[in-house]
C-alpha atoms as a PDB file:
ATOM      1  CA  UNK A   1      -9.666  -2.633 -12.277  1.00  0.00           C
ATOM      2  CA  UNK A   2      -6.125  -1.857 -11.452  1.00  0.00           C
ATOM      3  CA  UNK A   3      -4.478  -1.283 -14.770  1.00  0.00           C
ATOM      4  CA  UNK A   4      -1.649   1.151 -15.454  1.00  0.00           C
ATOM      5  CA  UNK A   5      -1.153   1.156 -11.437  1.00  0.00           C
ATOM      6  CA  UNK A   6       2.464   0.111 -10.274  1.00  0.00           C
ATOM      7  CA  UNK A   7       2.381  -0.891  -6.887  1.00  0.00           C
ATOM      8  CA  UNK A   8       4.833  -1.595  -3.945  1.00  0.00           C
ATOM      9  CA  UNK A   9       3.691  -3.799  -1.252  1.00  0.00           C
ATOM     10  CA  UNK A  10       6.324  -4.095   1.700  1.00  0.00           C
ATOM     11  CA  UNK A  11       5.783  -6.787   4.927  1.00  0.00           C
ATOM     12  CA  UNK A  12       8.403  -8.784   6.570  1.00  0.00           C
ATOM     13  CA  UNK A  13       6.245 -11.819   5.980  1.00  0.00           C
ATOM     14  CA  UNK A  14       7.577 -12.829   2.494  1.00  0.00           C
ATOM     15  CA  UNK A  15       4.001 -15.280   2.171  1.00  0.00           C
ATOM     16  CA  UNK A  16       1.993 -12.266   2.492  1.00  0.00           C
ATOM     17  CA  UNK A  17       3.458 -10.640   0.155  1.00  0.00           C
ATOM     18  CA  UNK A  18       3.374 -12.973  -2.271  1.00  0.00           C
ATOM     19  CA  UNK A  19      -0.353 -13.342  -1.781  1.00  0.00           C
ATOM     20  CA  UNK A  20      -1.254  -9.242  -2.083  1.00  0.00           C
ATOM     21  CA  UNK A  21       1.284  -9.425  -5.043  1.00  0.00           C
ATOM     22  CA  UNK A  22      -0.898 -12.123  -6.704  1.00  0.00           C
ATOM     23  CA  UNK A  23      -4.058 -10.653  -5.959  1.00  0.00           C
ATOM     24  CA  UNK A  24      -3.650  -6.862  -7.313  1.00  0.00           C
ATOM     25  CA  UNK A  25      -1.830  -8.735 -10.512  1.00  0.00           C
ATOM     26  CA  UNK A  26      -4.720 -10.151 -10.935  1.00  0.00           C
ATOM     27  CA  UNK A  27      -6.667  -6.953 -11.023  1.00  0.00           C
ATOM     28  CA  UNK A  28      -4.287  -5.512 -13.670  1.00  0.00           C
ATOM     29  CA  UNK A  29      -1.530  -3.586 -11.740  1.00  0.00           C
ATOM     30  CA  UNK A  30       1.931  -4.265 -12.273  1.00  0.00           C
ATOM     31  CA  UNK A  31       3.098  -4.936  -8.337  1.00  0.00           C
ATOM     32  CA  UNK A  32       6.893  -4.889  -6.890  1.00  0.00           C
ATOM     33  CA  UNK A  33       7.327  -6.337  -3.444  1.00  0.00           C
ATOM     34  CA  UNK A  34      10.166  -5.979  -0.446  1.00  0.00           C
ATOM     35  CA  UNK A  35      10.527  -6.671   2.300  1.00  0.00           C
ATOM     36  CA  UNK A  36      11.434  -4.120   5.048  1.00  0.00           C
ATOM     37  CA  UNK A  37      12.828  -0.212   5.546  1.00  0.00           C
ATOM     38  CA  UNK A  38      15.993  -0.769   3.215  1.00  0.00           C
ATOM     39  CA  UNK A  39      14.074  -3.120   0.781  1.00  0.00           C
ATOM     40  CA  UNK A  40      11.624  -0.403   0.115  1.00  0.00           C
ATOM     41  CA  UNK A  41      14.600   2.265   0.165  1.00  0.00           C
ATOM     42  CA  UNK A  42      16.024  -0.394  -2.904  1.00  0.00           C
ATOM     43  CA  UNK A  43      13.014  -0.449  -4.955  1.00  0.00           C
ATOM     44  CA  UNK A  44      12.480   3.087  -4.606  1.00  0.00           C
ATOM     45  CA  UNK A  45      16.076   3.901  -5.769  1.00  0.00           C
ATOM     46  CA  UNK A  46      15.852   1.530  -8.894  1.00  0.00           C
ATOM     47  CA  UNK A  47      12.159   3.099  -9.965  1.00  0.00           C
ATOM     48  CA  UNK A  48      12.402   6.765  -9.398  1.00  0.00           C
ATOM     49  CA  UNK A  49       8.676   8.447  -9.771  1.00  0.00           C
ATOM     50  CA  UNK A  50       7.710   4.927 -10.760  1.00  0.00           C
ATOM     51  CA  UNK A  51       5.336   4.193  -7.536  1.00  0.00           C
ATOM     52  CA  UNK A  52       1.443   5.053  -7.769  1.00  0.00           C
ATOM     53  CA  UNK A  53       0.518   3.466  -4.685  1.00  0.00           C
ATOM     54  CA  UNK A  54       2.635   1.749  -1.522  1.00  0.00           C
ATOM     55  CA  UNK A  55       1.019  -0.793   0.007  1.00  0.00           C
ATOM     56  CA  UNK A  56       3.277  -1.436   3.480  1.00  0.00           C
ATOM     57  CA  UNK A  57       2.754  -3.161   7.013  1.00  0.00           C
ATOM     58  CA  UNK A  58       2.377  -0.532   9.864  1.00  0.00           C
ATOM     59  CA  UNK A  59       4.966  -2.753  12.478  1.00  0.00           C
ATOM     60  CA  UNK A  60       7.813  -3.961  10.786  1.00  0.00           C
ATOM     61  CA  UNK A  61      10.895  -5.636  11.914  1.00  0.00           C
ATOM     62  CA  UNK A  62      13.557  -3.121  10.192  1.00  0.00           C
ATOM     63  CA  UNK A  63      11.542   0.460  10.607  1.00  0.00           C
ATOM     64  CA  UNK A  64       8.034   0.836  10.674  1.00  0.00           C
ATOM     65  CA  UNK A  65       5.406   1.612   7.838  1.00  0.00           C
ATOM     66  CA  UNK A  66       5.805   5.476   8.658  1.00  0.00           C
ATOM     67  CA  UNK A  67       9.402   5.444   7.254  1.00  0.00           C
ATOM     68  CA  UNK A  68       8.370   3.182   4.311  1.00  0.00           C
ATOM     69  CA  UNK A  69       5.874   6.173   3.370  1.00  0.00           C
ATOM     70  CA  UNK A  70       8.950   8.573   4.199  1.00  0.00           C
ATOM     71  CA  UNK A  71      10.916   6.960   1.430  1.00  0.00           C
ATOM     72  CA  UNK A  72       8.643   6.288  -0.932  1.00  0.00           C
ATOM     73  CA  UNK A  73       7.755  10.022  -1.096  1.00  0.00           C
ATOM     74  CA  UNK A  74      10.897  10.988  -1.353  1.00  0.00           C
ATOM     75  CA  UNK A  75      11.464   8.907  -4.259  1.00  0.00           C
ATOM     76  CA  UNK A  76       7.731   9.648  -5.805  1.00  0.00           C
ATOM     77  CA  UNK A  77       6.088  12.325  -4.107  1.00  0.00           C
ATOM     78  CA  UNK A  78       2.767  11.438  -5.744  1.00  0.00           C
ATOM     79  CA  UNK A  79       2.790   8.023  -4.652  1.00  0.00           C
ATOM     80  CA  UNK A  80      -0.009   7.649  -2.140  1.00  0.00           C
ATOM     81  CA  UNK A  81       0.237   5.346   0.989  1.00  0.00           C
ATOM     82  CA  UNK A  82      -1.870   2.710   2.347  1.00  0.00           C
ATOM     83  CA  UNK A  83      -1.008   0.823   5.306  1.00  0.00           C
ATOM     84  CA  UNK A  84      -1.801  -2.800   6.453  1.00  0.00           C
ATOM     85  CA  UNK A  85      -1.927  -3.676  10.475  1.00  0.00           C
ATOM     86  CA  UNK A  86      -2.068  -6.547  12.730  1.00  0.00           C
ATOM     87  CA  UNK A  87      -3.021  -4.021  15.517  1.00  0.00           C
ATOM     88  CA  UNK A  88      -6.336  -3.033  16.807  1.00  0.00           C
ATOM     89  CA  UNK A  89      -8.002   0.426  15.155  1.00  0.00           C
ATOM     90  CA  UNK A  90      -7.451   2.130  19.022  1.00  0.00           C
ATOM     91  CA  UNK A  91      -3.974   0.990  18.717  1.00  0.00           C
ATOM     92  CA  UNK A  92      -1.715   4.508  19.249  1.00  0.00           C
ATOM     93  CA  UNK A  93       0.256   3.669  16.190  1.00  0.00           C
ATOM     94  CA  UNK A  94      -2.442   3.513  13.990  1.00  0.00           C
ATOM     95  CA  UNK A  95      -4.514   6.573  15.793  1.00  0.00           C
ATOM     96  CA  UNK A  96      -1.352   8.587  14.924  1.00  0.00           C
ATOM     97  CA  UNK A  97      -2.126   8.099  11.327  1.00  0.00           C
ATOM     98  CA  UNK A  98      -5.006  10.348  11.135  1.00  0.00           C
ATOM     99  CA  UNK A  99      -8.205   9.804  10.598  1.00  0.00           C
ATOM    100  CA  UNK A 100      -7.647  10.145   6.097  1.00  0.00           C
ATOM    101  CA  UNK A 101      -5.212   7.390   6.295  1.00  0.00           C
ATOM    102  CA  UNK A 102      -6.184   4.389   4.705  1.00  0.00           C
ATOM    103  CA  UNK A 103      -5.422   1.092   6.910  1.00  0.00           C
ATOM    104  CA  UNK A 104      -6.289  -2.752   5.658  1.00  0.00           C
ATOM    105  CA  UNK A 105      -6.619  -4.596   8.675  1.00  0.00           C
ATOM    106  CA  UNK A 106      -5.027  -7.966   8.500  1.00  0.00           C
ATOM    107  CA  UNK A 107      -6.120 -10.865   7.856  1.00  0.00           C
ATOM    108  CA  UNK A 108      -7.820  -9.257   5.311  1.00  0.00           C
ATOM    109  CA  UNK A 109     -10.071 -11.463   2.261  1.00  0.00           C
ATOM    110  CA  UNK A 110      -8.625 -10.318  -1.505  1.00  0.00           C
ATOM    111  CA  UNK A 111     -11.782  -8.852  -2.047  1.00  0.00           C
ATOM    112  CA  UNK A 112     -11.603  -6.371   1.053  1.00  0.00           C
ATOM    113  CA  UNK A 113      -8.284  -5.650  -0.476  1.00  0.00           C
ATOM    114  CA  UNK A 114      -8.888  -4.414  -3.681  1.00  0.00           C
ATOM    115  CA  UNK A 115     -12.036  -2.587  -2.115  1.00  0.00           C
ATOM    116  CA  UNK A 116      -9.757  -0.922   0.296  1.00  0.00           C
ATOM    117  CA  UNK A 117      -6.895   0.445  -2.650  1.00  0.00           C
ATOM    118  CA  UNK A 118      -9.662   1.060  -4.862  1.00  0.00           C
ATOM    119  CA  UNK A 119     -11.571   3.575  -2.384  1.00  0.00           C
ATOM    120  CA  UNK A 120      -8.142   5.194  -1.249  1.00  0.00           C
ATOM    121  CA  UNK A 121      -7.378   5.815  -5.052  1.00  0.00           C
ATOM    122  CA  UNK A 122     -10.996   7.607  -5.243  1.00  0.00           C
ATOM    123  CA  UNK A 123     -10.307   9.658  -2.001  1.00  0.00           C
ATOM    124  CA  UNK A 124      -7.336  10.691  -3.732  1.00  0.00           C
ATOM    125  CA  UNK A 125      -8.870  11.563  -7.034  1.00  0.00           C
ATOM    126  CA  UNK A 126      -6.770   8.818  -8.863  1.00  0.00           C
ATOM    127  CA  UNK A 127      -9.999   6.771 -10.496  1.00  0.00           C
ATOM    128  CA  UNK A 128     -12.738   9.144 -11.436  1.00  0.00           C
ATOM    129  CA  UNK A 129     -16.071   8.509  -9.255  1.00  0.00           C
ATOM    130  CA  UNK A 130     -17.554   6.925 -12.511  1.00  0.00           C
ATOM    131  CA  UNK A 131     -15.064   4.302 -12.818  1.00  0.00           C
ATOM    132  CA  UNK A 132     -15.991   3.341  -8.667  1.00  0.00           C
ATOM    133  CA  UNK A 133     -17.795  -0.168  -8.884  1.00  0.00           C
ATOM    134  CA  UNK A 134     -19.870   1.148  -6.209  1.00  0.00           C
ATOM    135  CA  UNK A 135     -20.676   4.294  -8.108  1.00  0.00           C
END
């Protein structure tokens, strides 16, 4: 499902973490996790152009999900972003996303998960329509 995809999923909630790590292993990717602004900043630093996809909470303790996406672009400017929230859809921070941005609500089932990166790597063009389970 996921294979070849290296993935960085960052939430101050070391639990949740654990679980998206274990669920998009599961579906082939290889999946780093951190936890905060400067743990993201790390990872980024030690895998240069090494990111496919960022998978961080919108509302973190140490910066906010925006400045994860900052950072990871810096470090992979082809990476693309997806965001997971606690918050409500009308929420301001998540309206200032835009309306492409792709936001996991949380709690959120594995399935809805893997449903959610694998539509945001279609959007993007990175799995060919063919390849979409949903076809």
């Amino acid at each position: 499902m996921l294979e070849h995809l290296r993935i960085l999923v960052v939430d101050d909630e070391p639990d949740l973490c654990e679980i998206v790590r274990r669920v998009l292993t599961r579906a082939g990717a290889e999946v780093v996790t951190a936890s905060g602004l400067s743990g993201a900043e790390r990872v980024c630093a030690e895998h240069p152009k090494a990111i496919d996809l960022a998978i961080t909470d919108l509302k973190l303790n140490e910066g906010s999900g925006v400045q994860v996406a900052e950072a990871v672009r810096a470090a992979c400017p082809d990476a693309l972003i997806m965001f997971m929230s606690g918050l409500p859809y009308f929420d301001a921070a998540v309206i200032e996303l835009g309306p492409d941005a792709s936001v996991i609500a949380k709690p959120f089932r594995a399935t809805e998960l893997i449903d959610t990166v694998q539509q945001a790597l279609i959007r993007s063009g990175g799995i060919p329509p063919e390849a979409d389970p949903e076809g």
